[in-house]
N, C-alpha and C. Protein backbone atom coordinates (compact mmCIF):
# COMPACT_ATOMS: atom_id res chain seq x y z
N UNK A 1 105.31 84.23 86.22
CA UNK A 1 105.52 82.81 86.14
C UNK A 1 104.58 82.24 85.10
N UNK A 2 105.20 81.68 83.48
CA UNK A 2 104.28 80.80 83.05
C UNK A 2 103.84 79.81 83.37
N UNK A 3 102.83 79.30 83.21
CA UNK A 3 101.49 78.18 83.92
C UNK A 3 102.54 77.03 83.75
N UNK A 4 102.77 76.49 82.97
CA UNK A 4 104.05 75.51 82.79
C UNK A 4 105.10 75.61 83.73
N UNK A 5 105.51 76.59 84.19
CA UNK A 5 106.63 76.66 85.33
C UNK A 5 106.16 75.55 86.60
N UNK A 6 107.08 75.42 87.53
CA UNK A 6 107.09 74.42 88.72
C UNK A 6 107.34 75.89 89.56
N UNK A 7 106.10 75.65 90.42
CA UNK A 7 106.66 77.02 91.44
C UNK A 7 107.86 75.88 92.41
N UNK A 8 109.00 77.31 92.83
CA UNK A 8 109.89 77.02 93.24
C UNK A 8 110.12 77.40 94.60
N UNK A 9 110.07 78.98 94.81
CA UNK A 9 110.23 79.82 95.88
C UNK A 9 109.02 80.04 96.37
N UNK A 10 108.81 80.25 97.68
CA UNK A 10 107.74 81.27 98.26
C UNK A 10 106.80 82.35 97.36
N UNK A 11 107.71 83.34 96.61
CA UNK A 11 107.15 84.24 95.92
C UNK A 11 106.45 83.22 94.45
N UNK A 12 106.84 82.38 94.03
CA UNK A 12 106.38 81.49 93.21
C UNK A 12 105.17 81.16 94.07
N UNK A 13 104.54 80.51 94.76
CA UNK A 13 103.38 80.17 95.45
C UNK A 13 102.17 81.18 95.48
N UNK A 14 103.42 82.67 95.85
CA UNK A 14 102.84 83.83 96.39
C UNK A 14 101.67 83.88 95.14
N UNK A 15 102.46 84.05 93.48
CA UNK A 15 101.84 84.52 92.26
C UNK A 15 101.17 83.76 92.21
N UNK A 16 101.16 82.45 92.41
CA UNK A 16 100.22 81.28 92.12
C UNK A 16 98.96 81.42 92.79
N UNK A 17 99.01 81.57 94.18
CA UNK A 17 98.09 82.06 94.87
C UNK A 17 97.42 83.15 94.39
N UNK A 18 97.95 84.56 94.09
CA UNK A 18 96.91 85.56 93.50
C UNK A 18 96.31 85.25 92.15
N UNK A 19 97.26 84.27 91.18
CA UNK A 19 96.14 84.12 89.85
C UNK A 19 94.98 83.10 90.42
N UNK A 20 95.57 82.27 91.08
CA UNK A 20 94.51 81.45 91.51
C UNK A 20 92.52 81.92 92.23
N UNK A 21 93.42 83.12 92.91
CA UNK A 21 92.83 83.52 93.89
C UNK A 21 91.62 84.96 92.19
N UNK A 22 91.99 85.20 91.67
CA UNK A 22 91.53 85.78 90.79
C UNK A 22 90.78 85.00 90.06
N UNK A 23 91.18 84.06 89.82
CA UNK A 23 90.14 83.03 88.61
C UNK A 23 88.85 82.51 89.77
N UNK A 24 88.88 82.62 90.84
CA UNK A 24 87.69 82.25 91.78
C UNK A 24 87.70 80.39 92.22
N UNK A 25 89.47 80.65 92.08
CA UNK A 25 89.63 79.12 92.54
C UNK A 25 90.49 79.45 94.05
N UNK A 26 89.67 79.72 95.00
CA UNK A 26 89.80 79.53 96.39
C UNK A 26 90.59 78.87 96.84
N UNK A 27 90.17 77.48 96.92
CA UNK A 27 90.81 76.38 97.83
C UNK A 27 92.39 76.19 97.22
N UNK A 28 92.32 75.92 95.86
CA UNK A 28 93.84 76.27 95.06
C UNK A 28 94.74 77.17 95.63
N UNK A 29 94.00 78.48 95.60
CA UNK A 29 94.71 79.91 96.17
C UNK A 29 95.26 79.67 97.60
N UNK A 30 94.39 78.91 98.25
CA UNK A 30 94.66 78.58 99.79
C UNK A 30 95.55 77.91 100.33
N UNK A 31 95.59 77.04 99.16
CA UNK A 31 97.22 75.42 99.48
C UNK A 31 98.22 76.53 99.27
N UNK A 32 98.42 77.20 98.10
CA UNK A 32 99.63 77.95 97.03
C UNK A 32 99.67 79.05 98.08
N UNK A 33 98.91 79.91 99.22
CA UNK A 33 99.75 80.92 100.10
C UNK A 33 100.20 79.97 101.09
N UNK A 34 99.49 78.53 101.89
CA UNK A 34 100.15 78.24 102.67
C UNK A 34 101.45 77.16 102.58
N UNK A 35 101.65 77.22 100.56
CA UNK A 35 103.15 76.52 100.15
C UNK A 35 104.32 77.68 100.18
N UNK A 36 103.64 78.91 100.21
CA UNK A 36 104.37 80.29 100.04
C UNK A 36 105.02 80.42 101.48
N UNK A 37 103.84 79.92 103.01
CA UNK A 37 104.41 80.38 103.99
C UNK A 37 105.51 79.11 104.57
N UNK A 38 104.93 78.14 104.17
CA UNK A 38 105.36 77.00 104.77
C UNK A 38 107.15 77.08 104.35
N UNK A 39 107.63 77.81 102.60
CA UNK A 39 108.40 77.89 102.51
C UNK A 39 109.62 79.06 103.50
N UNK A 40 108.51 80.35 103.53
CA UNK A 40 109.20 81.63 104.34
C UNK A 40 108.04 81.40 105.11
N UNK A 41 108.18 81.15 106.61
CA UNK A 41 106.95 81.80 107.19
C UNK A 41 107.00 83.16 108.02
N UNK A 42 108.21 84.31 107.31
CA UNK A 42 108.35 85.55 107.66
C UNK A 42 107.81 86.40 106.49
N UNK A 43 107.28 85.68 105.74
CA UNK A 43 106.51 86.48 104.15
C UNK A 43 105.42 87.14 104.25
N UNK A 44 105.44 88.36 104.85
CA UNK A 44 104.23 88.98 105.77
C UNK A 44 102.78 89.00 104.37
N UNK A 45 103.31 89.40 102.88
CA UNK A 45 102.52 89.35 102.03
C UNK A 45 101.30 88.41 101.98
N UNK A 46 102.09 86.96 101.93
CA UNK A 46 101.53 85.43 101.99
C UNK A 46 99.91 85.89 103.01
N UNK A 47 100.83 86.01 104.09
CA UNK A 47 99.91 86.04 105.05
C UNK A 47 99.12 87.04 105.01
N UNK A 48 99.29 88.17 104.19
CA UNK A 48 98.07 89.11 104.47
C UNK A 48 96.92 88.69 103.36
N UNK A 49 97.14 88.46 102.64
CA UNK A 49 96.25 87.86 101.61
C UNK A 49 95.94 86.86 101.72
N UNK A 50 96.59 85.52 102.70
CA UNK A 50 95.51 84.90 102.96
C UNK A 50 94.55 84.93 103.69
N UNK A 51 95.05 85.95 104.51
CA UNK A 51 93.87 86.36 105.62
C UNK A 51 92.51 87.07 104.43
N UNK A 52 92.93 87.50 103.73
CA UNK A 52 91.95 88.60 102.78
C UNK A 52 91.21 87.59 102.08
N UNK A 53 91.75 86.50 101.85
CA UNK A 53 91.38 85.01 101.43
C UNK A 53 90.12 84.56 101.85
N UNK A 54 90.78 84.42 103.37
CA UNK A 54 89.89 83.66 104.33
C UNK A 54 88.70 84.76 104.75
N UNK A 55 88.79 85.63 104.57
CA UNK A 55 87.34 86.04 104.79
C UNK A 55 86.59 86.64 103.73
N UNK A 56 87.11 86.08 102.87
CA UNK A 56 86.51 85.98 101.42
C UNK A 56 85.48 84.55 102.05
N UNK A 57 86.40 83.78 102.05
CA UNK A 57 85.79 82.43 102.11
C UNK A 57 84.86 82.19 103.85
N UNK A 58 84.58 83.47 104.53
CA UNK A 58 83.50 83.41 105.70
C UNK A 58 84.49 83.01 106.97
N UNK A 59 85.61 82.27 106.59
CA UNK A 59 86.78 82.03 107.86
C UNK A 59 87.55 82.99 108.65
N UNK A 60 86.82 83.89 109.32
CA UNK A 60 86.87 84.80 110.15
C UNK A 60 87.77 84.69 111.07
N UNK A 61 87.59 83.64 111.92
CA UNK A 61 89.19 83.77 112.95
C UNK A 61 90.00 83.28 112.46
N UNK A 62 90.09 82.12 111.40
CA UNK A 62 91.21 82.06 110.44
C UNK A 62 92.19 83.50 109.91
N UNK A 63 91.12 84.10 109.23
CA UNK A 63 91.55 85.77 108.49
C UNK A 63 92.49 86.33 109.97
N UNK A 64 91.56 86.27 110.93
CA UNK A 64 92.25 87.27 112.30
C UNK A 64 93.50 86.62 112.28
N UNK A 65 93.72 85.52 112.71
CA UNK A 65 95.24 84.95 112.86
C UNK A 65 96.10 85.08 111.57
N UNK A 66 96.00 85.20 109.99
CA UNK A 66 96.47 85.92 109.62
C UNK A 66 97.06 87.15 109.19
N UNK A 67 96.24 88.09 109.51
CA UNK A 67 96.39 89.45 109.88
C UNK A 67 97.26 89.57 111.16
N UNK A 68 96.55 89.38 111.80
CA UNK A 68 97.36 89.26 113.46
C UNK A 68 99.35 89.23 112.93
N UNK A 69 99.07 87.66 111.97
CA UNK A 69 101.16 87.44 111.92
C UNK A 69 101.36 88.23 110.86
N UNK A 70 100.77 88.93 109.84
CA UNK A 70 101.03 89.71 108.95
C UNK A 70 101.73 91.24 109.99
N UNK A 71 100.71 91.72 110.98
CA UNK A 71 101.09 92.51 111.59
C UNK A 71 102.12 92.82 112.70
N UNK A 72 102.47 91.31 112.72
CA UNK A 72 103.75 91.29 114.01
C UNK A 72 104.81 91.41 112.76
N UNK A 73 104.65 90.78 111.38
CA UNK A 73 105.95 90.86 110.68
C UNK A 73 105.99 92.02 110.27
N UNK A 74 105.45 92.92 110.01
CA UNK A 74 105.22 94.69 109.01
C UNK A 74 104.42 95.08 110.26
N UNK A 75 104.87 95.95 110.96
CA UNK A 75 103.95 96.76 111.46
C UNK A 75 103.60 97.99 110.98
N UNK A 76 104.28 98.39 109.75
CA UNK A 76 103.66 99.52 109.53
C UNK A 76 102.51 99.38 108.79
N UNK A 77 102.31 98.13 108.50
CA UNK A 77 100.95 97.80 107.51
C UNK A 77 99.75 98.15 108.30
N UNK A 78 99.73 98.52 109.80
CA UNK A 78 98.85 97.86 110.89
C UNK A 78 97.16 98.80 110.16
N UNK A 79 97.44 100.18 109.24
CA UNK A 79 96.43 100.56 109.32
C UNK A 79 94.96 99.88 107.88
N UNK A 80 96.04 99.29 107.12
CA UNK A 80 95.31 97.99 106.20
C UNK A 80 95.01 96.47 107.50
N UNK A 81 96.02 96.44 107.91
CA UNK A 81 95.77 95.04 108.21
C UNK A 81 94.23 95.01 109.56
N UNK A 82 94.79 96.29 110.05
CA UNK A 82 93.83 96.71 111.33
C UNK A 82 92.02 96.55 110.91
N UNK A 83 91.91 97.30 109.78
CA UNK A 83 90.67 97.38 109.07
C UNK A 83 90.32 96.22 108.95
N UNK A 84 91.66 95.09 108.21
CA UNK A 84 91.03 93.35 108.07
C UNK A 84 90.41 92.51 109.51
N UNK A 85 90.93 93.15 110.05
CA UNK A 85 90.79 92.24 111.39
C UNK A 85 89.55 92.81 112.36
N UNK A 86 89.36 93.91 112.25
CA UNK A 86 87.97 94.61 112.82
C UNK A 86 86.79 94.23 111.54
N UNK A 87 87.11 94.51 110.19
CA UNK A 87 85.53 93.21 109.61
C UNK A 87 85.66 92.21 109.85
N UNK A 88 86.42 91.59 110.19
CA UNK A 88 86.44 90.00 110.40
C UNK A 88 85.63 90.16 111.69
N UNK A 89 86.00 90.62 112.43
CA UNK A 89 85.38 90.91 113.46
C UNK A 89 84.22 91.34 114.06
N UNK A 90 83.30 92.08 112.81
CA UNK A 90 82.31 92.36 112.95
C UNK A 90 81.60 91.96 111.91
N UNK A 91 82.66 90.58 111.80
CA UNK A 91 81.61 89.48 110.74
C UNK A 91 80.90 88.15 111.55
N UNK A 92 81.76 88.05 113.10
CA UNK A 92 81.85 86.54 113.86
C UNK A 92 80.08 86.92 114.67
């Protein structure tokens, strides 16, 4: 997506969110996964990275409840997502 584009879709938010989330603009990254979920909120991606987000940013049971719906939507992810949610966990 060029910077000039209007994100449109979910996956539009999604990309927005990871450049965002790369340039060390957080809170940006944070609106743009939850415009990603708000659009699909079955977009297990959205949600795993914002969880990876949020405990970037010290929001620990935030991160858990994303992981947590990342893992009810993909369960086969459980052995990435599992790891997110036990540091979060032995971050509180």
């Amino acid at each position: 997506m060029e910077s000039e584009e209007i994100p449109r879709t979910h996956y539009d938010f999604y990309r927005l969110a990871r450049a965002h989330e790369r340039n060390g603009q957080y809170e940006e990254a944070l609106r743009a996964y939850e415009q990603a979920i708000e659009l699909s909120s079955d977009y297990a991606h959205a949600w795993y990275y914002k969880g990876l987000l949020l405990k970037k940013m010290g929001r620990f049971e935030d991160a858990i409840h994303c992981a947590e719906r990342a893992l009810e939507l993909e369960p086969s992810w459980e052995k990435h997502v599992s790891r997110l949610i036990e540091e979060c966990r032995g971050c509180m």
